[in-house]
N, C-alpha and C. Protein backbone atom coordinates (compact mmCIF):
# COMPACT_ATOMS: atom_id res chain seq x y z
N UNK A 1 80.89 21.23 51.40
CA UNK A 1 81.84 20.64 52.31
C UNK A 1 81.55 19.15 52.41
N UNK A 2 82.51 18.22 52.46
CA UNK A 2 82.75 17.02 52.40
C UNK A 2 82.55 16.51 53.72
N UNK A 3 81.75 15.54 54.28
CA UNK A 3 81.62 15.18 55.62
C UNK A 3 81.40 13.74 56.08
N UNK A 4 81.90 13.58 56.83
CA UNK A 4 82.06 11.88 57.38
C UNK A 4 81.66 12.14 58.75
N UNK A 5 80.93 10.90 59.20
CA UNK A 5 79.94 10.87 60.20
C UNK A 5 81.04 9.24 60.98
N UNK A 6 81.41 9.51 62.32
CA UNK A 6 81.86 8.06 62.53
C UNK A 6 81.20 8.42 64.15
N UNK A 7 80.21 6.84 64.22
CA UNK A 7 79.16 6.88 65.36
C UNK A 7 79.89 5.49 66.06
N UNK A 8 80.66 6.49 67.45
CA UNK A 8 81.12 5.58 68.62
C UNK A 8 80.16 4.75 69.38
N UNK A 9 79.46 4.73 69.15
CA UNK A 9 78.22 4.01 69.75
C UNK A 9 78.37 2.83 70.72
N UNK A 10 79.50 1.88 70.16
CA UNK A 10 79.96 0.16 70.08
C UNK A 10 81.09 0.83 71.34
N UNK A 11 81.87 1.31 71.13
CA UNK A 11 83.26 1.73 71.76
C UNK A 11 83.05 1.89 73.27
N UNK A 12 84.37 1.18 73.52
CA UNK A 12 83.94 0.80 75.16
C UNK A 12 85.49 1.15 75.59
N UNK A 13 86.30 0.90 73.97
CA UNK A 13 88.22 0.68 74.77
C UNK A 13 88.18 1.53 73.94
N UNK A 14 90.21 1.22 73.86
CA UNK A 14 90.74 2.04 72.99
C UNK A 14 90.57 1.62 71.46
N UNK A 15 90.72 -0.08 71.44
CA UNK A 15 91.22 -0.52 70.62
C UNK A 15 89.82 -0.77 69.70
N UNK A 16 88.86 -0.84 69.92
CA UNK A 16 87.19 -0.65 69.61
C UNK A 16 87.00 0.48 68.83
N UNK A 17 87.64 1.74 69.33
CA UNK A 17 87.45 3.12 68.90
C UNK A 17 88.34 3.21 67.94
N UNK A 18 89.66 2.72 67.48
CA UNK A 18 90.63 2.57 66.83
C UNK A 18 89.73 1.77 65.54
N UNK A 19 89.20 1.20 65.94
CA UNK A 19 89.27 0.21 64.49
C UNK A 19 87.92 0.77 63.89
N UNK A 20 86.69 1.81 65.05
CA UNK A 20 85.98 1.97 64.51
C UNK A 20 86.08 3.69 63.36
N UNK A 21 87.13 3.88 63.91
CA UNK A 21 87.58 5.38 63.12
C UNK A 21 87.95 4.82 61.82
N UNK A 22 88.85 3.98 61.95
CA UNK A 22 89.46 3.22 60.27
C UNK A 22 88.90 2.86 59.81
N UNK A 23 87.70 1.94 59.96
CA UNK A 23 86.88 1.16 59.17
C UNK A 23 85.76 2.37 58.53
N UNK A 24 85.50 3.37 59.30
CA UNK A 24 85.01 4.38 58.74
C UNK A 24 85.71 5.37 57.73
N UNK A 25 86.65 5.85 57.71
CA UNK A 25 87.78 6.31 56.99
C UNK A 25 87.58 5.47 55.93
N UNK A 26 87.44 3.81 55.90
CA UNK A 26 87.92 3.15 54.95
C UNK A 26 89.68 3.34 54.40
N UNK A 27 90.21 2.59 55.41
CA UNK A 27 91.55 3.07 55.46
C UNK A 27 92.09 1.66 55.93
N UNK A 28 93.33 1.62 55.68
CA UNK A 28 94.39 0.44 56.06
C UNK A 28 94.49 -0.12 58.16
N UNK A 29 94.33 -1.17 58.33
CA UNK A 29 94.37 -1.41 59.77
C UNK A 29 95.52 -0.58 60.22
N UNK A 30 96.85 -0.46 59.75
CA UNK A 30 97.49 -0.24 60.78
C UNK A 30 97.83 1.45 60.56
N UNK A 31 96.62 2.04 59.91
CA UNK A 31 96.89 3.58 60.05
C UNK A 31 96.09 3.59 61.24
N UNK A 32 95.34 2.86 62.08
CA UNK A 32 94.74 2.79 63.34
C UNK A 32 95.63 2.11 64.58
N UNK A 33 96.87 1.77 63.99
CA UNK A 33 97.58 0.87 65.16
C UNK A 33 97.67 1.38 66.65
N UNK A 34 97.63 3.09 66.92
CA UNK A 34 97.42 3.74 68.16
C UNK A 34 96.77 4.90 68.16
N UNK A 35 96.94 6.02 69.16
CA UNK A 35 96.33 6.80 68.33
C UNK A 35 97.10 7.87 67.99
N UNK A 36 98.47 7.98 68.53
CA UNK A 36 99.46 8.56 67.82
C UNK A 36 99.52 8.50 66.26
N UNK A 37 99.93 7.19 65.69
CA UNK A 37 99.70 7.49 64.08
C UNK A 37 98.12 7.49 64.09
N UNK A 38 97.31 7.64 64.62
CA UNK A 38 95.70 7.41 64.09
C UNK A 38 95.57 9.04 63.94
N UNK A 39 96.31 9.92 65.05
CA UNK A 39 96.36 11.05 65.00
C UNK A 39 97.27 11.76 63.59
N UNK A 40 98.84 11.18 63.47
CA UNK A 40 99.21 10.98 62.24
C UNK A 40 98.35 11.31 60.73
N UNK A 41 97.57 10.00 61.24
CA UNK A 41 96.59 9.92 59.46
C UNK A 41 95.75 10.86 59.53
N UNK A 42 95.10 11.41 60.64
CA UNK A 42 94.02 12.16 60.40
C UNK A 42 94.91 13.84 60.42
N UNK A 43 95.78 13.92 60.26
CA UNK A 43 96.81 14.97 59.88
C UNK A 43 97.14 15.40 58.54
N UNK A 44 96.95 13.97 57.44
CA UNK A 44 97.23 14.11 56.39
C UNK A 44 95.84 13.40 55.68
N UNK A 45 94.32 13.14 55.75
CA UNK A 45 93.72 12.55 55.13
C UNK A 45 93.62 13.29 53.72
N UNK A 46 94.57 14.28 53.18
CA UNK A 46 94.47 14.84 51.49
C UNK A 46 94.95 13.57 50.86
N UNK A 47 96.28 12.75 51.54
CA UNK A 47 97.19 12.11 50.90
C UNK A 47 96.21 10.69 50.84
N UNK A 48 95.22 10.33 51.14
CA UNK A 48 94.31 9.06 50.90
C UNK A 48 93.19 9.45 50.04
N UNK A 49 92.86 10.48 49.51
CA UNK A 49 91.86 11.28 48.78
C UNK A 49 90.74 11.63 49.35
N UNK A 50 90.78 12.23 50.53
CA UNK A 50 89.98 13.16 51.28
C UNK A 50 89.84 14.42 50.35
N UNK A 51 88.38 14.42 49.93
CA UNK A 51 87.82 15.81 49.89
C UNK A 51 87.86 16.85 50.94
N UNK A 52 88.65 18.27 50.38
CA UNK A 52 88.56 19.24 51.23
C UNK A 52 87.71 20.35 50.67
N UNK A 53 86.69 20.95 51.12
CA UNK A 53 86.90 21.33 52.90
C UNK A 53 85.84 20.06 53.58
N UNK A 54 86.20 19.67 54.63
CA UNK A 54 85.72 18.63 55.27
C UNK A 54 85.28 18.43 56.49
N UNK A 55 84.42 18.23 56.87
CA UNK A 55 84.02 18.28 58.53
C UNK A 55 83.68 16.40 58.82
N UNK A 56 84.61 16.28 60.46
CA UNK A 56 84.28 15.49 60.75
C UNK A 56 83.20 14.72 61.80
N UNK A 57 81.76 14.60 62.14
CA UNK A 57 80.85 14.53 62.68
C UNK A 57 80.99 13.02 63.93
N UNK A 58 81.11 13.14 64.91
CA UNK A 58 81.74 12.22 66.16
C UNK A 58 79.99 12.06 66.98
N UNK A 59 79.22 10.78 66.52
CA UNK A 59 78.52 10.69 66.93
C UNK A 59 78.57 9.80 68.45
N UNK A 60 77.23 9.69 69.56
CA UNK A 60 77.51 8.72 70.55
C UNK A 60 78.85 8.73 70.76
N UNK A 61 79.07 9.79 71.56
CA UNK A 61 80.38 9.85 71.94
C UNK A 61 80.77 9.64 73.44
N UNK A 62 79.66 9.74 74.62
CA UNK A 62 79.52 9.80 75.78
C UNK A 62 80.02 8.67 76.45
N UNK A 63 79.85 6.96 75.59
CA UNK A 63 79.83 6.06 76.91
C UNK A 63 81.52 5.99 76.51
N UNK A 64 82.29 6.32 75.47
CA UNK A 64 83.66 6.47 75.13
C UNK A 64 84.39 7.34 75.90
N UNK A 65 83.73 8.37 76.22
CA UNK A 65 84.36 9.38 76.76
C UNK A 65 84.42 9.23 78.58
N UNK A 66 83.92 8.41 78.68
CA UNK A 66 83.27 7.35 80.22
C UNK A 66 84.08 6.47 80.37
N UNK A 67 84.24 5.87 79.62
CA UNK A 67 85.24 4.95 79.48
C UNK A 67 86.62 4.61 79.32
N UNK A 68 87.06 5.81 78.55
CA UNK A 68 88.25 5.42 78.50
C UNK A 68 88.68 7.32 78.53
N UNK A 69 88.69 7.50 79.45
CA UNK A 69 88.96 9.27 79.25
C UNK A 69 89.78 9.98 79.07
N UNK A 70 90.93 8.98 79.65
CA UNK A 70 92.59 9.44 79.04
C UNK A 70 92.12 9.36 77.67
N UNK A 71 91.86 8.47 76.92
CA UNK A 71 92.28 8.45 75.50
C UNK A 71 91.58 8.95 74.28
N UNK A 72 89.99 9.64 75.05
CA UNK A 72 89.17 10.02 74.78
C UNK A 72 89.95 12.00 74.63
N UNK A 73 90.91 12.05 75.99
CA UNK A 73 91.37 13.57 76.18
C UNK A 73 92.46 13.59 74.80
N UNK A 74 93.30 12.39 74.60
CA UNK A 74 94.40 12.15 73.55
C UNK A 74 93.79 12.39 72.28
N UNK A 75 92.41 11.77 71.94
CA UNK A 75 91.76 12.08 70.55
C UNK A 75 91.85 13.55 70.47
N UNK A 76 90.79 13.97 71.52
CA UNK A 76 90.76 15.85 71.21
C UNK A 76 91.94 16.52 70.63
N UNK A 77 93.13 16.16 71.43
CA UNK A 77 94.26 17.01 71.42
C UNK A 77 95.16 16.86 69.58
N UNK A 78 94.58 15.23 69.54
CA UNK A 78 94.98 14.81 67.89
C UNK A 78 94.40 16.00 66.71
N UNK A 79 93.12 15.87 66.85
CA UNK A 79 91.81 16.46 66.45
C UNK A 79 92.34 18.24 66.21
N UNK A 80 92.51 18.70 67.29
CA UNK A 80 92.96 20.13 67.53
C UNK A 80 94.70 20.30 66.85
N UNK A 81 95.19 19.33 66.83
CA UNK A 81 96.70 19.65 65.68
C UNK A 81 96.24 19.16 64.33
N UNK A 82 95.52 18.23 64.27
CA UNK A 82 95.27 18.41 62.92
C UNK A 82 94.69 19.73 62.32
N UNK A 83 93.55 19.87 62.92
CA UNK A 83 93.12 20.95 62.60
C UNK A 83 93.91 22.40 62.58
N UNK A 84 94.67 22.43 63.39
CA UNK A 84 95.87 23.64 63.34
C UNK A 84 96.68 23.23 61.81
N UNK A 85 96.86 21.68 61.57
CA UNK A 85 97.93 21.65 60.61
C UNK A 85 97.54 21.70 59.31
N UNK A 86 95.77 22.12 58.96
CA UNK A 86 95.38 22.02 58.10
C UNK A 86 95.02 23.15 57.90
N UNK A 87 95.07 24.23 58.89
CA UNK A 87 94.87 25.45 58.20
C UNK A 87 96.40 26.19 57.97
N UNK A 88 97.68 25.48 58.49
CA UNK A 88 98.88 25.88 57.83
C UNK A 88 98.42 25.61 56.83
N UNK A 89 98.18 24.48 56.03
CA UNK A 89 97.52 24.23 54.80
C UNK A 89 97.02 24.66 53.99
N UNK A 90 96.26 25.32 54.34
CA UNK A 90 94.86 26.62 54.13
C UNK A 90 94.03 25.81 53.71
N UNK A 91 93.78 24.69 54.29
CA UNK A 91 92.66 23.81 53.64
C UNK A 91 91.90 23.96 55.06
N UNK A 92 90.22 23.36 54.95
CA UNK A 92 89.36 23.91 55.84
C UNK A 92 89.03 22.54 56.34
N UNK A 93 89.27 22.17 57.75
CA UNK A 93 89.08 20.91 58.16
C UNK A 93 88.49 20.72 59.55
N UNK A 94 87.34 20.84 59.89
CA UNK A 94 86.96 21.15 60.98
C UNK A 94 86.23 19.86 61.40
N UNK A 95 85.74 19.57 63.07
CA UNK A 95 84.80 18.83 63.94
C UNK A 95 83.88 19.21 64.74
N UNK A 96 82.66 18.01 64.72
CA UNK A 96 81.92 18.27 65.69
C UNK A 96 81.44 16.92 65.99
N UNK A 97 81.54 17.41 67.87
CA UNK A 97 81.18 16.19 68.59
C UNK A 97 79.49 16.22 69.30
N UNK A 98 78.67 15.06 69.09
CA UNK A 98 78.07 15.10 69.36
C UNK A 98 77.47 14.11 70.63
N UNK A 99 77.42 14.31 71.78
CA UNK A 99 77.11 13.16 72.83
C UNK A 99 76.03 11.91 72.12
């Protein structure tokens, strides 16, 4: 299984956490422009050449989730349709968060 590690550590906003998901992805700025399409891209990461099956590892996640908690609740909910839309897929795409 293919796995990417992105450590919130720095993230205090939205827009901090936005750029630190993309720059990890290694992906275009404005697939981070909110987190609607941020949710978007991480719906389709086959179409950027994401190895599947893939787990995504959410390190230092606590002072983010402190901080900005609406948008911290908006990631999850992204997170949880992707993951629904990837096993329409039948591809295996799972997370784990770690405080």
């Amino acid at each position: 299984m293919s796995s990417l590690t992105i450590d919130l550590k720095d993230c205090k906003t939205v827009l901090e956490f936005l750029d630190t998901v993309i720059k990890t992805l290694k992906l275009q700025p404005f697939y981070g422009t909110n987190l609607e399409v941020l949710g978007k891209t991480l719906s389709s990461l086959e179409k950027y050449g994401f190895a599947f099956p893939l787990r995504l590892e959410l390190l230092n996640t606590k002072q983010y989730q402190e901080k900005c908690p609406t948008g911290w609740k908006i990631f999850l909910k992204l997170l949880q349709k992707a993951q629904e839309e990837y096993d329409l897929k039948k591809m295996k795409f799972e997370y784990k968060i770690m405080e």
